[in-house]
N, C-alpha and C. Protein backbone atom coordinates (compact mmCIF):
# COMPACT_ATOMS: atom_id res chain seq x y z
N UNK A 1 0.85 -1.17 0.00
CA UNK A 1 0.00 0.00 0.00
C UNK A 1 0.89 1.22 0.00
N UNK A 2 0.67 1.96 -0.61
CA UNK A 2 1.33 3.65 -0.94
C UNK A 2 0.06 4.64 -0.62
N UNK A 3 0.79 5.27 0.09
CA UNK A 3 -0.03 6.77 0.36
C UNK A 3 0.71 8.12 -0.09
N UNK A 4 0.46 8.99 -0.79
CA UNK A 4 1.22 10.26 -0.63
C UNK A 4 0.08 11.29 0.22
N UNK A 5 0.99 11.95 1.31
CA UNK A 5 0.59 12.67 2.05
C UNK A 5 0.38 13.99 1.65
N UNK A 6 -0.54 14.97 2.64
CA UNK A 6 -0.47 16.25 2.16
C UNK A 6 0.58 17.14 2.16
N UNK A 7 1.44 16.64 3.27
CA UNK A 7 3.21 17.34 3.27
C UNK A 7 4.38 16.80 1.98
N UNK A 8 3.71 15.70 1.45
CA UNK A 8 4.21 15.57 -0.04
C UNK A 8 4.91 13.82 0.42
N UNK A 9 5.15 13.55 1.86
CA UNK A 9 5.95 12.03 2.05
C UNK A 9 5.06 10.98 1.40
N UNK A 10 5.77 10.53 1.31
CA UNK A 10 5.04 8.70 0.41
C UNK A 10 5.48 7.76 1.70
N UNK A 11 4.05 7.02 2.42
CA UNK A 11 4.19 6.19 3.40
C UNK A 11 3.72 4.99 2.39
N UNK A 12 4.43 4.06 2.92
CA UNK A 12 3.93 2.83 2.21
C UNK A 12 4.11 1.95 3.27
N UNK A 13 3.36 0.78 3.31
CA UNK A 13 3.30 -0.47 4.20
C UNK A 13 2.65 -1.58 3.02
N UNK A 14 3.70 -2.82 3.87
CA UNK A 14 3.23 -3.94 3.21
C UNK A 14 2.23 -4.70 3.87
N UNK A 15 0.83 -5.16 3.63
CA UNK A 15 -0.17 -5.97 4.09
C UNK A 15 0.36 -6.93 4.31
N UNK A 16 1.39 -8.07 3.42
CA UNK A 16 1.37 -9.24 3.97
C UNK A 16 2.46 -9.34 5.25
N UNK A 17 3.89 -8.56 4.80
CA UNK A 17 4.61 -8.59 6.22
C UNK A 17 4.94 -7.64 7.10
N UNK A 18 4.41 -6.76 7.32
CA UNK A 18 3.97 -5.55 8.40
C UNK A 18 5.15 -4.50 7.77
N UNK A 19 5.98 -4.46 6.83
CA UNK A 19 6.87 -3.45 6.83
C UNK A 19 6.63 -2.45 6.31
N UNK A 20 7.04 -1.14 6.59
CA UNK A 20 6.44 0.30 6.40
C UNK A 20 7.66 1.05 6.70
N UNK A 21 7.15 2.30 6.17
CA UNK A 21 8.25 3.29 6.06
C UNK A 21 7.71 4.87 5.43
N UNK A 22 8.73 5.42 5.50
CA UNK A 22 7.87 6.63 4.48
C UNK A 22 9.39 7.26 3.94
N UNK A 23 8.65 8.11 2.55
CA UNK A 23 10.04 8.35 1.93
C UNK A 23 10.10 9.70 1.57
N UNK A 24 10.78 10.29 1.92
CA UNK A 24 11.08 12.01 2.02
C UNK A 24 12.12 12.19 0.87
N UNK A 25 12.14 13.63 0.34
CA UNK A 25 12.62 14.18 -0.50
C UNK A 25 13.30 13.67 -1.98
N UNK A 26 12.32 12.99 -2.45
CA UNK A 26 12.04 12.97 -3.33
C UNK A 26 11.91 13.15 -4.50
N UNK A 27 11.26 14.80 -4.73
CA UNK A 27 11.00 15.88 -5.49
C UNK A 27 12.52 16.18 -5.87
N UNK A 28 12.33 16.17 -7.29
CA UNK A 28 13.49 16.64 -7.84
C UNK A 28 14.53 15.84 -8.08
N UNK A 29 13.90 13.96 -7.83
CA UNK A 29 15.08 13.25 -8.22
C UNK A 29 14.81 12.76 -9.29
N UNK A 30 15.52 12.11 -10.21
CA UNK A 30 15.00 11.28 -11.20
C UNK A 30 14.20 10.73 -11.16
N UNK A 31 13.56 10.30 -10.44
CA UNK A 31 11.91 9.43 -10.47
C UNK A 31 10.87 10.21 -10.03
N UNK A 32 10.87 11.84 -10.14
CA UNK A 32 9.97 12.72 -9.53
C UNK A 32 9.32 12.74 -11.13
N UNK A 33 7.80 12.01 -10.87
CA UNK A 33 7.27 12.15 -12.26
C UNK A 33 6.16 13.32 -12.00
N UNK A 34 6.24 14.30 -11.08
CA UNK A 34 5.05 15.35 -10.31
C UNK A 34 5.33 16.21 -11.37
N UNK A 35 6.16 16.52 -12.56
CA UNK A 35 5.91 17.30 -13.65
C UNK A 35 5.91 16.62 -15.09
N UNK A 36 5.68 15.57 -15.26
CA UNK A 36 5.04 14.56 -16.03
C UNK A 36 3.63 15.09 -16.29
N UNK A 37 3.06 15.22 -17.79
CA UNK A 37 1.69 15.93 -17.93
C UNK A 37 1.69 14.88 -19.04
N UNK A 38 0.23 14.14 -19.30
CA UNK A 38 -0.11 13.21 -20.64
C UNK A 38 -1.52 14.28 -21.15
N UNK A 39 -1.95 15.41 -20.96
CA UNK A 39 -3.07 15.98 -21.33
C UNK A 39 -2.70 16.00 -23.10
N UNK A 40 -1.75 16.17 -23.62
CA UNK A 40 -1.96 15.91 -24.64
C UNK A 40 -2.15 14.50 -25.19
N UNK A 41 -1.60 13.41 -24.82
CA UNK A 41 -2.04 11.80 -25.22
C UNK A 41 -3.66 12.15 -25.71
N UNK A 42 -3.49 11.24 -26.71
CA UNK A 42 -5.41 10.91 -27.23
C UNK A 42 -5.45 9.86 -27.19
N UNK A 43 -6.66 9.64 -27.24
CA UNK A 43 -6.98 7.73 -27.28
C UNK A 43 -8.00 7.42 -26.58
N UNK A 44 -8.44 6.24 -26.59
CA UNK A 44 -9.23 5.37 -25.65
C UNK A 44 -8.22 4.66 -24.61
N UNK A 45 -9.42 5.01 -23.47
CA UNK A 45 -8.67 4.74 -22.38
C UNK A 45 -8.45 3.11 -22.29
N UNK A 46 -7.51 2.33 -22.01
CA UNK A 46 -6.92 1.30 -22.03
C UNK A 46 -6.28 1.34 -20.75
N UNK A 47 -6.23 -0.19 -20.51
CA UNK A 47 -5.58 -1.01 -19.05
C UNK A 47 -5.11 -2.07 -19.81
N UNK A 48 -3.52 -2.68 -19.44
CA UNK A 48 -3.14 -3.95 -19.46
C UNK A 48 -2.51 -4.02 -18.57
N UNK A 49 -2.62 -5.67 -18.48
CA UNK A 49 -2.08 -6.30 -17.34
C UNK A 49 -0.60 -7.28 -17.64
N UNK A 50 0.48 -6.79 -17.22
CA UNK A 50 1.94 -7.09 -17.93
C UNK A 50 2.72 -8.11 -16.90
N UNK A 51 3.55 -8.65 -17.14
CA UNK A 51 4.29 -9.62 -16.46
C UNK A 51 5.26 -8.58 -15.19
N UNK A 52 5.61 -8.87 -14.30
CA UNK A 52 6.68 -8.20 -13.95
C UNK A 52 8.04 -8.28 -14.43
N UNK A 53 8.42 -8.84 -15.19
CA UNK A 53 9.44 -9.02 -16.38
C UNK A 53 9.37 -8.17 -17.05
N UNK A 54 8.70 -8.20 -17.96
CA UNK A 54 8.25 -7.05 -19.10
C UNK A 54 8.12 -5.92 -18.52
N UNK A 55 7.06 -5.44 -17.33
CA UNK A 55 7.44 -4.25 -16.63
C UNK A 55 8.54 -3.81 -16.39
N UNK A 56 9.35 -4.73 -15.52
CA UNK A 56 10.55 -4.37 -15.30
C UNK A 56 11.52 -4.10 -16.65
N UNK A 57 11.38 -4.07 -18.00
CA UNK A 57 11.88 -4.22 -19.12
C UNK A 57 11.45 -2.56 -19.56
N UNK A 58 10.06 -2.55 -19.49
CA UNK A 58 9.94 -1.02 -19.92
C UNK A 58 10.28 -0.04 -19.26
N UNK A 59 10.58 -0.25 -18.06
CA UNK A 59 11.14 0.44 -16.53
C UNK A 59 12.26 1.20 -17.23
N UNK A 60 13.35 0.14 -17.76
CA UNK A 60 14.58 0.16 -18.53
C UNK A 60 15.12 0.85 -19.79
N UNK A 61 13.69 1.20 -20.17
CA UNK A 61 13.96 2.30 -21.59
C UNK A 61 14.00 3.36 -21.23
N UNK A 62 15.12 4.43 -22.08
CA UNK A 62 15.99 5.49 -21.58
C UNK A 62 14.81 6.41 -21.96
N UNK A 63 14.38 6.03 -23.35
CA UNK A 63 13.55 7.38 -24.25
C UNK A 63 12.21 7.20 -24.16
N UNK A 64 11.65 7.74 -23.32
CA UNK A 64 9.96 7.54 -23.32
C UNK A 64 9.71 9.31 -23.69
N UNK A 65 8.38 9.28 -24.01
CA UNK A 65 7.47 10.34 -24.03
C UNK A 65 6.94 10.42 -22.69
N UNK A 66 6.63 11.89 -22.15
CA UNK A 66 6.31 11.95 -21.29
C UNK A 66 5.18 11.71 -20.48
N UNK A 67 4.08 11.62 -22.00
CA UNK A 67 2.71 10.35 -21.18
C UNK A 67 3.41 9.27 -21.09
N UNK A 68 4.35 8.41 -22.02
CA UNK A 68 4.48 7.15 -21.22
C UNK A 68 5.22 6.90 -20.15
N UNK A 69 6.05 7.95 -19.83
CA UNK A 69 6.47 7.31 -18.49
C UNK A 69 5.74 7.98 -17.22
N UNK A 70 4.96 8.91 -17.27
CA UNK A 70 3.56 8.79 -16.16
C UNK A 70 2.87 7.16 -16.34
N UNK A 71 2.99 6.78 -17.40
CA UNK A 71 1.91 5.67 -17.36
C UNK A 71 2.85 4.70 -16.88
N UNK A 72 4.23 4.62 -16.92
CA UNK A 72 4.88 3.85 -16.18
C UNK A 72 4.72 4.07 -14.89
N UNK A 73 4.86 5.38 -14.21
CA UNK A 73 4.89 6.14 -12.73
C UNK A 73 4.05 5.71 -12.33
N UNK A 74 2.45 5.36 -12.98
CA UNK A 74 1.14 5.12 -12.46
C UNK A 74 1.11 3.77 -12.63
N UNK A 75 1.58 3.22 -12.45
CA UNK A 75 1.40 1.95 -13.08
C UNK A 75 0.91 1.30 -11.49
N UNK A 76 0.35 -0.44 -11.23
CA UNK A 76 0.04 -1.02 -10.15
C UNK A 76 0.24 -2.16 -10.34
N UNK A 77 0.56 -2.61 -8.96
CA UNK A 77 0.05 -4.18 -8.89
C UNK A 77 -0.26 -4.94 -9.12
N UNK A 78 -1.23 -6.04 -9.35
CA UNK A 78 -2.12 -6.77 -8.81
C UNK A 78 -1.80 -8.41 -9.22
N UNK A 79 -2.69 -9.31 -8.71
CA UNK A 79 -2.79 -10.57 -8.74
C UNK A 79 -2.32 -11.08 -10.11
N UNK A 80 -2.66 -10.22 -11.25
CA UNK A 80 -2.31 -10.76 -13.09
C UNK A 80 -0.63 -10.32 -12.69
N UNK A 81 0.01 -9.61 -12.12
CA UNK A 81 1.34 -8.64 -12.77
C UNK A 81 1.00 -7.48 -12.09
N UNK A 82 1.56 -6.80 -13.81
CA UNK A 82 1.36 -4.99 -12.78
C UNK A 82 0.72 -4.71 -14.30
N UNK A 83 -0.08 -3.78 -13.76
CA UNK A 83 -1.19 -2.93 -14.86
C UNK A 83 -0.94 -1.67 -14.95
N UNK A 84 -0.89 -1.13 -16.38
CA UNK A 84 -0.54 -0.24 -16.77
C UNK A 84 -2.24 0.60 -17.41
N UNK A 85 -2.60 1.53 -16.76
CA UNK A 85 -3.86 2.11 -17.49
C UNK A 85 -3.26 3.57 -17.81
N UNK A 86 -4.20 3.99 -18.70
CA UNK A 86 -4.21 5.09 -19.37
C UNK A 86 -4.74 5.42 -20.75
N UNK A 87 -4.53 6.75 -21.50
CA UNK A 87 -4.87 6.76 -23.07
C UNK A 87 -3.77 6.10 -24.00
């Protein structure tokens, strides 16, 4: 589970083995996608559900557009892999 707070920290805890933490300063590192904008992307909105392999593979590409790597940033979890939604 991930939370971002209103002071800007990202607390996260794990459900299955109690570990938690929160992660400060952030902003302004290479993985600060908070100025990442996809308002221009068009399309129909789409979800897939990807291997964590393959995720971890697109993780790895240097040259994205800046909707796609929000849609990487946003990306989740779940039971299939990790799901990628967006336009």
């Amino acid at each position: 589970m991930v939370f971002r707070r209103a002071n800007g920290e990202i607390a996260w805890a794990c459900d299955v083995c109690g570990d938690e933490g929160v992660i400060t300063g952030w902003e302004g590192s290479p993985t600060d996608a908070s100025d990442l904008d996809d308002c221009y992307a068009a399309g129909e909105a789409v979800a897939v559900a990807l291997s964590r392999a393959l995720f971890d593979l697109l993780r790895g590409v240097l040259v994205l557009d800046a909707a796609s790597e929000l849609l990487i940033a946003r990306a989740q979890g779940s039971s299939e892999g990790v799901v990628l939604a967006g336009s």
